[in-house]
C-alpha atoms as a PDB file:
ATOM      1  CA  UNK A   1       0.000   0.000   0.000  1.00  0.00           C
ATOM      2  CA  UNK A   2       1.414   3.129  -1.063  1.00  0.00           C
ATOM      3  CA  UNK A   3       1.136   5.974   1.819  1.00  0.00           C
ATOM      4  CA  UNK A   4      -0.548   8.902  -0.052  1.00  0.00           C
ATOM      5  CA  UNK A   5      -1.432  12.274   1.496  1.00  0.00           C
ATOM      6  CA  UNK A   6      -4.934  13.484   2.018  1.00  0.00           C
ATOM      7  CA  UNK A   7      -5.442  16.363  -0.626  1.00  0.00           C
ATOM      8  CA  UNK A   8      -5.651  19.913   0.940  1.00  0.00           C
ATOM      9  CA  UNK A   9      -9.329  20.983   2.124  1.00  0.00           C
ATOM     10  CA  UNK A  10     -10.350  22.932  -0.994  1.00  0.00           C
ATOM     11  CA  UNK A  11     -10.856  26.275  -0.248  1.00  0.00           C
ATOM     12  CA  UNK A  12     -12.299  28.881  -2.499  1.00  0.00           C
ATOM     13  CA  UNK A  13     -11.024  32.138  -3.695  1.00  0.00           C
ATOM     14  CA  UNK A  14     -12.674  33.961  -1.106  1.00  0.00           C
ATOM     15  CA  UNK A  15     -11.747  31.335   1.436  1.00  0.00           C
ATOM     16  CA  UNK A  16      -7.785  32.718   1.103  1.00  0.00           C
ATOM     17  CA  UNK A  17      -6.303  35.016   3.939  1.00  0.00           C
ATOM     18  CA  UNK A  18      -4.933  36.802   1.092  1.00  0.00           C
ATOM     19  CA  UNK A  19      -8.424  38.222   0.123  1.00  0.00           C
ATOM     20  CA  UNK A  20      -8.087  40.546   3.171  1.00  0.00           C
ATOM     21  CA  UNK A  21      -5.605  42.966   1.891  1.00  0.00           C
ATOM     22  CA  UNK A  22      -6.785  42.709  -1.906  1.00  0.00           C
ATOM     23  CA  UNK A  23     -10.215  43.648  -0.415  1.00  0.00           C
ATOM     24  CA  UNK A  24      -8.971  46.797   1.433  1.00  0.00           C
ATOM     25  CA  UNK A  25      -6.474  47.333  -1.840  1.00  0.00           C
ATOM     26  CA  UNK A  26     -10.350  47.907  -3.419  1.00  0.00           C
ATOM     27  CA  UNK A  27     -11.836  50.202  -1.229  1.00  0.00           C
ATOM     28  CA  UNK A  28      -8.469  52.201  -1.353  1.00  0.00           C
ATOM     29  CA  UNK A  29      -8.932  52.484  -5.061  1.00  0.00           C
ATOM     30  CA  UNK A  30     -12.520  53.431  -4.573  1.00  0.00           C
ATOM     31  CA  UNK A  31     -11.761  56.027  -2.172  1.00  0.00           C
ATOM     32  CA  UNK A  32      -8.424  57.366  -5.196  1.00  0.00           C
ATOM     33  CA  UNK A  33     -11.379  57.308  -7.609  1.00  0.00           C
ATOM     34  CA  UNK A  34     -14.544  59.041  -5.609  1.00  0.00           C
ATOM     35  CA  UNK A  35     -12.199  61.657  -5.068  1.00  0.00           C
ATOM     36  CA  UNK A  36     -11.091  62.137  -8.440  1.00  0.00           C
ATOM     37  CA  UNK A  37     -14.272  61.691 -10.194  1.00  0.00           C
ATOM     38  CA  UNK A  38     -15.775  64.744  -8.240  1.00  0.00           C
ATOM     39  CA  UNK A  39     -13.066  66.751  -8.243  1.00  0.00           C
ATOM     40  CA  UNK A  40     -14.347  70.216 -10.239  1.00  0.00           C
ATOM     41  CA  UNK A  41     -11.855  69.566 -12.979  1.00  0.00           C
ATOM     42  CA  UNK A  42     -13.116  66.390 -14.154  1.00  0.00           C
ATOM     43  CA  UNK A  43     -16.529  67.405 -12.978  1.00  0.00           C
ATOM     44  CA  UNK A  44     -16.633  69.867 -15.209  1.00  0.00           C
ATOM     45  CA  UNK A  45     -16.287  67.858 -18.647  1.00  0.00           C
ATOM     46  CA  UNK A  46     -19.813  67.321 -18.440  1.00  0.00           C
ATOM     47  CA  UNK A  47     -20.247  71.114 -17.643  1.00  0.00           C
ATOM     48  CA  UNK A  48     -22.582  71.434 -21.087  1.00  0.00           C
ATOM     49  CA  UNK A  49     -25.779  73.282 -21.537  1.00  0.00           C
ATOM     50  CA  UNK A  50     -27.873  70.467 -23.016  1.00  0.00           C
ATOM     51  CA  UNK A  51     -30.079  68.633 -20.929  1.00  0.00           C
ATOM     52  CA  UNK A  52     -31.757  65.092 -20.838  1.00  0.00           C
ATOM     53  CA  UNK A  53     -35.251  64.856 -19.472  1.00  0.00           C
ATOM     54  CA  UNK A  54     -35.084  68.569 -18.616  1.00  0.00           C
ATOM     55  CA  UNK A  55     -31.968  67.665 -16.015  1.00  0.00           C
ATOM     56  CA  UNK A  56     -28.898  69.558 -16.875  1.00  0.00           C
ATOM     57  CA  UNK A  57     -25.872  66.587 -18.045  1.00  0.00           C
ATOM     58  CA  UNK A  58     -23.959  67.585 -14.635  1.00  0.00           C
ATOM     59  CA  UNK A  59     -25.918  67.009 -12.361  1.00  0.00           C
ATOM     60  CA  UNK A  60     -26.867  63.655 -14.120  1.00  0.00           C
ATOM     61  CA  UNK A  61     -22.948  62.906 -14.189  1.00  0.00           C
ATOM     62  CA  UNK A  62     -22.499  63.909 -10.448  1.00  0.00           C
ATOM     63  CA  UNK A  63     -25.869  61.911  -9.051  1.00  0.00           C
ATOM     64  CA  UNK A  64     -24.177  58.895 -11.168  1.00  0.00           C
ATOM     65  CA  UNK A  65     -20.709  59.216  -9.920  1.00  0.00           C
ATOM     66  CA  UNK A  66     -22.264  58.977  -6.177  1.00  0.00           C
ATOM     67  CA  UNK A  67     -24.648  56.512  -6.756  1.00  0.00           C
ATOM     68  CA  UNK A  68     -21.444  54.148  -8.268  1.00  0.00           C
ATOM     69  CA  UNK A  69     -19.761  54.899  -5.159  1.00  0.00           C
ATOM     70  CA  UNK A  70     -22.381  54.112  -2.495  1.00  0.00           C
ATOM     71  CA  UNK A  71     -22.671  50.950  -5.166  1.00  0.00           C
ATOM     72  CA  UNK A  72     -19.066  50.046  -4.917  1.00  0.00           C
ATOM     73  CA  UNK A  73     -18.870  50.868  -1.014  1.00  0.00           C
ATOM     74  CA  UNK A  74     -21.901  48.351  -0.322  1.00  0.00           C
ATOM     75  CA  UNK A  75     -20.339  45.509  -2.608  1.00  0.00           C
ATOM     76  CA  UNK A  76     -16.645  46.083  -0.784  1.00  0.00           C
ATOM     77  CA  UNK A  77     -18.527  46.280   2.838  1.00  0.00           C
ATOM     78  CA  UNK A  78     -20.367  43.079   2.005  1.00  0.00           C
ATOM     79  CA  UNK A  79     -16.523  41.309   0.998  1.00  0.00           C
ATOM     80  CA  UNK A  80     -15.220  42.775   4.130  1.00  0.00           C
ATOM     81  CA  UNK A  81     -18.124  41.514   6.585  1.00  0.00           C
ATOM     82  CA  UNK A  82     -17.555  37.945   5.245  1.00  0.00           C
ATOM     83  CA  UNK A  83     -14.150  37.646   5.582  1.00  0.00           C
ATOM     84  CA  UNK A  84     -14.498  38.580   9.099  1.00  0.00           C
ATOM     85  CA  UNK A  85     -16.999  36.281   9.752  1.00  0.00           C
ATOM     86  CA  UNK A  86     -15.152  33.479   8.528  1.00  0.00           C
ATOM     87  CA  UNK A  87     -11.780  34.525  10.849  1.00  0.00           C
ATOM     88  CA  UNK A  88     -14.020  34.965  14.267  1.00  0.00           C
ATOM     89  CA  UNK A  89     -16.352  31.349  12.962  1.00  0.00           C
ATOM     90  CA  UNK A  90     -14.413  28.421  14.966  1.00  0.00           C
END
């Protein structure tokens, strides 16, 4: 009989302790990019008079931007709550 070891536990990609910091490298880059997207000079590009629905194109782009952000913050707060309920589970 030929003594084999046991294969590790498969674990999936969220299952890795690595996911920790490549989670938090995400919300860093959605902080980089809230703060760039509403800066005035990028803000701005959309600064035109037309309008859609009667609602000038900035205020559509600026409603959008923080809409993707509260979005993105939700989706990164839901990756962060599981990973620490899998390090405090037994």
């Amino acid at each position: 009989m030929e003594n084999q070891t046991p294969p590790p536990p498969s674990s999936s990609p969220t299952n890795t302790p690595s996911q920790t910091p490549r989670v938090r490298s995400k919300a860093m880059i959605l902080l980089i990019l809230g703060v760039v997207m509403l800066m005035p000079p990028v803000a701005t590009i959309f600064h035109l008079e037309s309008k859609i629905l009667g609602v000038p194109i900035t205020l559509l782009y600026l409603m959008a931007a923080w809409a993707a952000l509260i979005l993105g913050a939700a989706l990164l707060s839901r990756q962060l709550m599981a990973i620490s309920d899998r390090q405090d589970a037994p």
